[in-house]
N, C-alpha and C. Protein backbone atom coordinates (compact mmCIF):
# COMPACT_ATOMS: atom_id res chain seq x y z
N UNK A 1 -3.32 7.38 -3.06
CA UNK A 1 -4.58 7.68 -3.69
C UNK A 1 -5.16 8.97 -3.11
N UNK A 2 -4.37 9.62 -2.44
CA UNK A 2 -4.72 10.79 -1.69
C UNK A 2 -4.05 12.21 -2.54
N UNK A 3 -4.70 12.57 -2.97
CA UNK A 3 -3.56 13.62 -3.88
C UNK A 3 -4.35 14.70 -3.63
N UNK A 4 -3.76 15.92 -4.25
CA UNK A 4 -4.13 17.26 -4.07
C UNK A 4 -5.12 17.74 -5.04
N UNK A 5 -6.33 18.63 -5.13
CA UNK A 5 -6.44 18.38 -6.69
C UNK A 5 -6.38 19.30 -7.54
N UNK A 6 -5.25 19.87 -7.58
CA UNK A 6 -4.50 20.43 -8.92
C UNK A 6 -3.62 19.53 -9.03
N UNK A 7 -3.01 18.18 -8.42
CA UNK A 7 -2.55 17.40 -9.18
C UNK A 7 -3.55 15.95 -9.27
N UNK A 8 -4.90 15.56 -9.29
CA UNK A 8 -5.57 14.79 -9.57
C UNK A 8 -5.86 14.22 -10.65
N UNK A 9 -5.61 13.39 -11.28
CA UNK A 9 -5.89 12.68 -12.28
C UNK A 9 -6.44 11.44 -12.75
N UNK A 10 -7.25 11.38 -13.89
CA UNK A 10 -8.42 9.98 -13.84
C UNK A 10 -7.12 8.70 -13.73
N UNK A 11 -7.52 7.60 -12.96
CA UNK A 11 -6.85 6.69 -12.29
C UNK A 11 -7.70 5.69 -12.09
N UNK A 12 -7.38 4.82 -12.38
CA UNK A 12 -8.50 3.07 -12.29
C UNK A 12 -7.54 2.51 -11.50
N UNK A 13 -7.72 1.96 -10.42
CA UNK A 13 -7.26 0.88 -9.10
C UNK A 13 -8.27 0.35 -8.82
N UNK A 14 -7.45 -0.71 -8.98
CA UNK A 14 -8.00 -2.40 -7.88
C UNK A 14 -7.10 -2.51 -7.00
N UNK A 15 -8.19 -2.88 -5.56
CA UNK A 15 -7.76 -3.10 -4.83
C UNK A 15 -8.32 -4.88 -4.03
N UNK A 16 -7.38 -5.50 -3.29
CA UNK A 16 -7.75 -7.08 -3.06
C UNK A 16 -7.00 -6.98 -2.10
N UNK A 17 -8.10 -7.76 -0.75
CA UNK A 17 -7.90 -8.05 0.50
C UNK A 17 -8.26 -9.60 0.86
N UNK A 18 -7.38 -10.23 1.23
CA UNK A 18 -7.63 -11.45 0.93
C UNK A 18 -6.96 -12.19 2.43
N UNK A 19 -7.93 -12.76 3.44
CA UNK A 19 -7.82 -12.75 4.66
C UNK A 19 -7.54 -14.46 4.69
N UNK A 20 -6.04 -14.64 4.97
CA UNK A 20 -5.50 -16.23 5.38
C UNK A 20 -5.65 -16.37 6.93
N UNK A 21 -5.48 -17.80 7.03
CA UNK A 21 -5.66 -17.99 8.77
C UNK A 21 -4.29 -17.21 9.22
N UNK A 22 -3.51 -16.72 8.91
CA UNK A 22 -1.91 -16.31 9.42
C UNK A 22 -1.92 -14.84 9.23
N UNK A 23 -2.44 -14.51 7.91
CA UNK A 23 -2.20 -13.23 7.66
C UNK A 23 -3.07 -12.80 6.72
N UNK A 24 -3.11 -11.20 6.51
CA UNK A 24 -4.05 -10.20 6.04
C UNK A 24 -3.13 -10.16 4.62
N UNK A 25 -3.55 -10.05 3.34
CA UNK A 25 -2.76 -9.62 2.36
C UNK A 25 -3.94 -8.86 1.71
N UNK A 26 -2.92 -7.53 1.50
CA UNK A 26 -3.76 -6.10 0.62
C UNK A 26 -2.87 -5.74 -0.49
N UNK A 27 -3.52 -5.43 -1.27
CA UNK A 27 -2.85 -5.49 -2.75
C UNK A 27 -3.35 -4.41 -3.68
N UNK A 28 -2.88 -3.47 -3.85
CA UNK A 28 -3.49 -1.82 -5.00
C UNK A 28 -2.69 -1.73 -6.28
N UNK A 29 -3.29 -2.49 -7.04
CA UNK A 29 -2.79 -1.90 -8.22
C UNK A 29 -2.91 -0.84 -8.78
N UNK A 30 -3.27 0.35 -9.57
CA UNK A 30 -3.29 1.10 -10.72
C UNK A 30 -3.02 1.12 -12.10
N UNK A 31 -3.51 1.65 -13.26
CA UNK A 31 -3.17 1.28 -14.32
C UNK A 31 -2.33 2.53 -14.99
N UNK A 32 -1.69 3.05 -14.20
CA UNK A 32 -0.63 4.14 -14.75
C UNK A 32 -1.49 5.36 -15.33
N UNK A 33 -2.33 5.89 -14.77
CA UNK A 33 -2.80 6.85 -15.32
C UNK A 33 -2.58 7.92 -14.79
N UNK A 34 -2.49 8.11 -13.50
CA UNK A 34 -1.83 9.40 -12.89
C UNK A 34 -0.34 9.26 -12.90
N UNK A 35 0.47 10.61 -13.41
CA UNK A 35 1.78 10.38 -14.07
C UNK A 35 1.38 11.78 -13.26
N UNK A 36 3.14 12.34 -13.05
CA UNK A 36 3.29 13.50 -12.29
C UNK A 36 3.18 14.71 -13.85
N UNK A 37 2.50 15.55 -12.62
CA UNK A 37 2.29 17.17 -13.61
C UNK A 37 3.32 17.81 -13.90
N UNK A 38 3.58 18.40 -14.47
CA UNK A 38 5.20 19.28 -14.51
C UNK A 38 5.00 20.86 -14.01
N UNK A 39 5.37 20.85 -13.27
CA UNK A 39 5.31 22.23 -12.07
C UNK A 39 4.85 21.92 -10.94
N UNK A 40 4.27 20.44 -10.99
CA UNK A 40 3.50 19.93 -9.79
C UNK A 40 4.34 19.76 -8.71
N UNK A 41 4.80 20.27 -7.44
CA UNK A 41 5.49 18.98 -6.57
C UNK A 41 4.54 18.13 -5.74
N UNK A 42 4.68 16.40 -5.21
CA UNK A 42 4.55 15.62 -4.54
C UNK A 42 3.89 16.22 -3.18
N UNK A 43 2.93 16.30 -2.64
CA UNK A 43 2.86 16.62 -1.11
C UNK A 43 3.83 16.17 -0.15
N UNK A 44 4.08 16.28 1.14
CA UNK A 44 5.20 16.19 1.73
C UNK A 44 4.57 15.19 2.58
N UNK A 45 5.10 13.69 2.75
CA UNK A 45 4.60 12.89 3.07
C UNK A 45 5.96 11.93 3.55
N UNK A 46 5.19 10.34 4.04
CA UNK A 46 6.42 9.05 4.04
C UNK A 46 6.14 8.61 2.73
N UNK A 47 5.04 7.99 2.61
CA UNK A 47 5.15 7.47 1.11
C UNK A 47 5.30 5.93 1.72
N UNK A 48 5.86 5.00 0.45
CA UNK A 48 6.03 3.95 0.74
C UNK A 48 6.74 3.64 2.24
N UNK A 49 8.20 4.30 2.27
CA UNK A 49 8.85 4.40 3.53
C UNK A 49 7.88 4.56 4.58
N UNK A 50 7.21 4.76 4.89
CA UNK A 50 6.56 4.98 5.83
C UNK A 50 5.23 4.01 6.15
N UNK A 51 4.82 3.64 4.82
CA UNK A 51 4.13 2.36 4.65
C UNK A 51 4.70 1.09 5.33
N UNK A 52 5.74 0.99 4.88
CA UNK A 52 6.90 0.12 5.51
C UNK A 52 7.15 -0.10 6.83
N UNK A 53 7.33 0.99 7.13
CA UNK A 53 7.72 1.11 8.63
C UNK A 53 6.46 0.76 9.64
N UNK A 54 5.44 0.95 9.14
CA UNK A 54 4.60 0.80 10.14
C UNK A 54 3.95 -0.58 9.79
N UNK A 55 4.00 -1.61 8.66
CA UNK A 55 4.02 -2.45 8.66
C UNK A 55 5.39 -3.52 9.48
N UNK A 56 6.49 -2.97 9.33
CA UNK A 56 7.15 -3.74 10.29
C UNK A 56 6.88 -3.81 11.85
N UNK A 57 6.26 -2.70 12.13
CA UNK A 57 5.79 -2.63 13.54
C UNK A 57 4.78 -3.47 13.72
N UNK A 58 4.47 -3.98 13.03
CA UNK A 58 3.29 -4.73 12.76
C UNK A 58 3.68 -6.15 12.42
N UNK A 59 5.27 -6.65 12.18
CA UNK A 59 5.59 -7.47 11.77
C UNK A 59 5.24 -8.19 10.67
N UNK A 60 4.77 -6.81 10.11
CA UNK A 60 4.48 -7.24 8.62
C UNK A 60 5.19 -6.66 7.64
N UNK A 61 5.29 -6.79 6.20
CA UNK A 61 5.79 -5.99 5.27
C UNK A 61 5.01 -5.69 4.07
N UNK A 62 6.00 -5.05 3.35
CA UNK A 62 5.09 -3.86 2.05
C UNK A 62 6.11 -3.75 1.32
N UNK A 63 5.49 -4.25 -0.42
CA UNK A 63 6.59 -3.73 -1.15
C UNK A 63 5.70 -2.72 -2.24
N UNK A 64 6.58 -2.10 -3.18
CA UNK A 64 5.83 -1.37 -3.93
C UNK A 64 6.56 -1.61 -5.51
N UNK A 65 5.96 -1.64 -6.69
CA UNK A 65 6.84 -1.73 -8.14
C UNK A 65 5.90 -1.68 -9.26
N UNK A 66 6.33 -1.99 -10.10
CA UNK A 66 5.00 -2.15 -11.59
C UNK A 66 4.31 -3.16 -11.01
N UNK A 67 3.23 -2.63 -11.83
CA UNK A 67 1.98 -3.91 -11.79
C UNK A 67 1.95 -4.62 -13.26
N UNK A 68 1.46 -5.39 -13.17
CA UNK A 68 1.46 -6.07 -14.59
C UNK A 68 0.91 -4.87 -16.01
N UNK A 69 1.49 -4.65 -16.80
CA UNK A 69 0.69 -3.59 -17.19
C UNK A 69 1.72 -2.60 -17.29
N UNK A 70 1.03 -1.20 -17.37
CA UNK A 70 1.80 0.07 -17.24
C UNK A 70 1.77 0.93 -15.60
N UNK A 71 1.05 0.40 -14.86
CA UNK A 71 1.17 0.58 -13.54
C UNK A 71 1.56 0.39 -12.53
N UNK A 72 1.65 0.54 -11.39
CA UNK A 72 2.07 0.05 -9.97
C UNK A 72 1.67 -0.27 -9.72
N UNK A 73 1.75 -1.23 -8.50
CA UNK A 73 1.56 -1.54 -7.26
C UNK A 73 1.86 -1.92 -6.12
N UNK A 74 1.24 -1.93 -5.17
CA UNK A 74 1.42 -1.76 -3.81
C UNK A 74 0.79 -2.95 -2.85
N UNK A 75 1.40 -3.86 -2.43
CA UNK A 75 1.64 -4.92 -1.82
C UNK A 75 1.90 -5.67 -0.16
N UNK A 76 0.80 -5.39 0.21
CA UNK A 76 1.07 -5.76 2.13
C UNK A 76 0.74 -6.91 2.36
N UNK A 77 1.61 -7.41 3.56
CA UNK A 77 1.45 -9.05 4.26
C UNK A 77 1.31 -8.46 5.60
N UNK A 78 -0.06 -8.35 6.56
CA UNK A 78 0.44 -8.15 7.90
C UNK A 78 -0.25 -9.35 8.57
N UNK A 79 0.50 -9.92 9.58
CA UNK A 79 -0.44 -10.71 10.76
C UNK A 79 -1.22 -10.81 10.73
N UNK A 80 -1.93 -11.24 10.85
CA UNK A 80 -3.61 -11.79 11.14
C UNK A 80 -4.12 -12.15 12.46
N UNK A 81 -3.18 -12.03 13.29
CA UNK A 81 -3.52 -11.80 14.94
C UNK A 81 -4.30 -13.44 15.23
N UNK A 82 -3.99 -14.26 14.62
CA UNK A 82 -4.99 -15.62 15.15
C UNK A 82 -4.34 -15.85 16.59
N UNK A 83 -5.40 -17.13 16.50
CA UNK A 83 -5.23 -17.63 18.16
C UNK A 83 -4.00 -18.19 18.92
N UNK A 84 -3.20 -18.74 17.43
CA UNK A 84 -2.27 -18.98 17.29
C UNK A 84 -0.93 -18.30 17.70
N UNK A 85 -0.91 -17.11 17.85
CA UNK A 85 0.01 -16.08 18.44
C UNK A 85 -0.13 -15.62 19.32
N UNK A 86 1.26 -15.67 20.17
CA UNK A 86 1.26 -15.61 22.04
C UNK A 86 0.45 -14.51 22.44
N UNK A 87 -0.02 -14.45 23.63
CA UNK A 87 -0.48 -13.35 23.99
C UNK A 87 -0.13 -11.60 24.39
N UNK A 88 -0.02 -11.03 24.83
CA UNK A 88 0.56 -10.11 24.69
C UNK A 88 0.76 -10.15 26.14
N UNK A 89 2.47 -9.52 26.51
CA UNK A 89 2.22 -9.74 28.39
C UNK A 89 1.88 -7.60 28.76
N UNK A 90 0.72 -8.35 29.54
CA UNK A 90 0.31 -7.14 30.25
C UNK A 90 1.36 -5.58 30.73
């Protein structure tokens, strides 16, 4: 949702955070309205990959695909750090 803006475009997302005793789940849909420009390139970034990765560090994960609809979305499960999980050794 971070774009440049000569490539910015009108875009409707929902986003839902929805806090279990175990874990955090975040959820971004879009409704396909930003589509790439033609001459545009991508900023130089991780992107999902990188989304990923730092959710596994986190022992969590992230997927990304269509959303119901003509859009994407973007999909995280991380920990929720309860009381329930060992402590950390010093």
């Amino acid at each position: 949702m971070d774009r440049e803006p000569e490539q910015a475009q009108d875009v409707a997302a929902t986003i839902s955070i929805e806090y279990r005793r175990d874990e955090l789940v975040i959820c971004v849909d879009n409704d396909g309205g930003a589509q790439a420009m033609p001459g545009v390139s991508a900023p130089a970034g991780n992107g999902i990959t990188g989304m990923r990765e730092r959710a596994a560090a986190l022992r969590g994960r992230v997927s990304a695909g269509p959303s119901p609809g003509s859009g994407r979305r973007v999909h995280a499960v991380l920990p929720s750090g309860t009381a329930s999980d060992p402590e950390p050794t010093p």
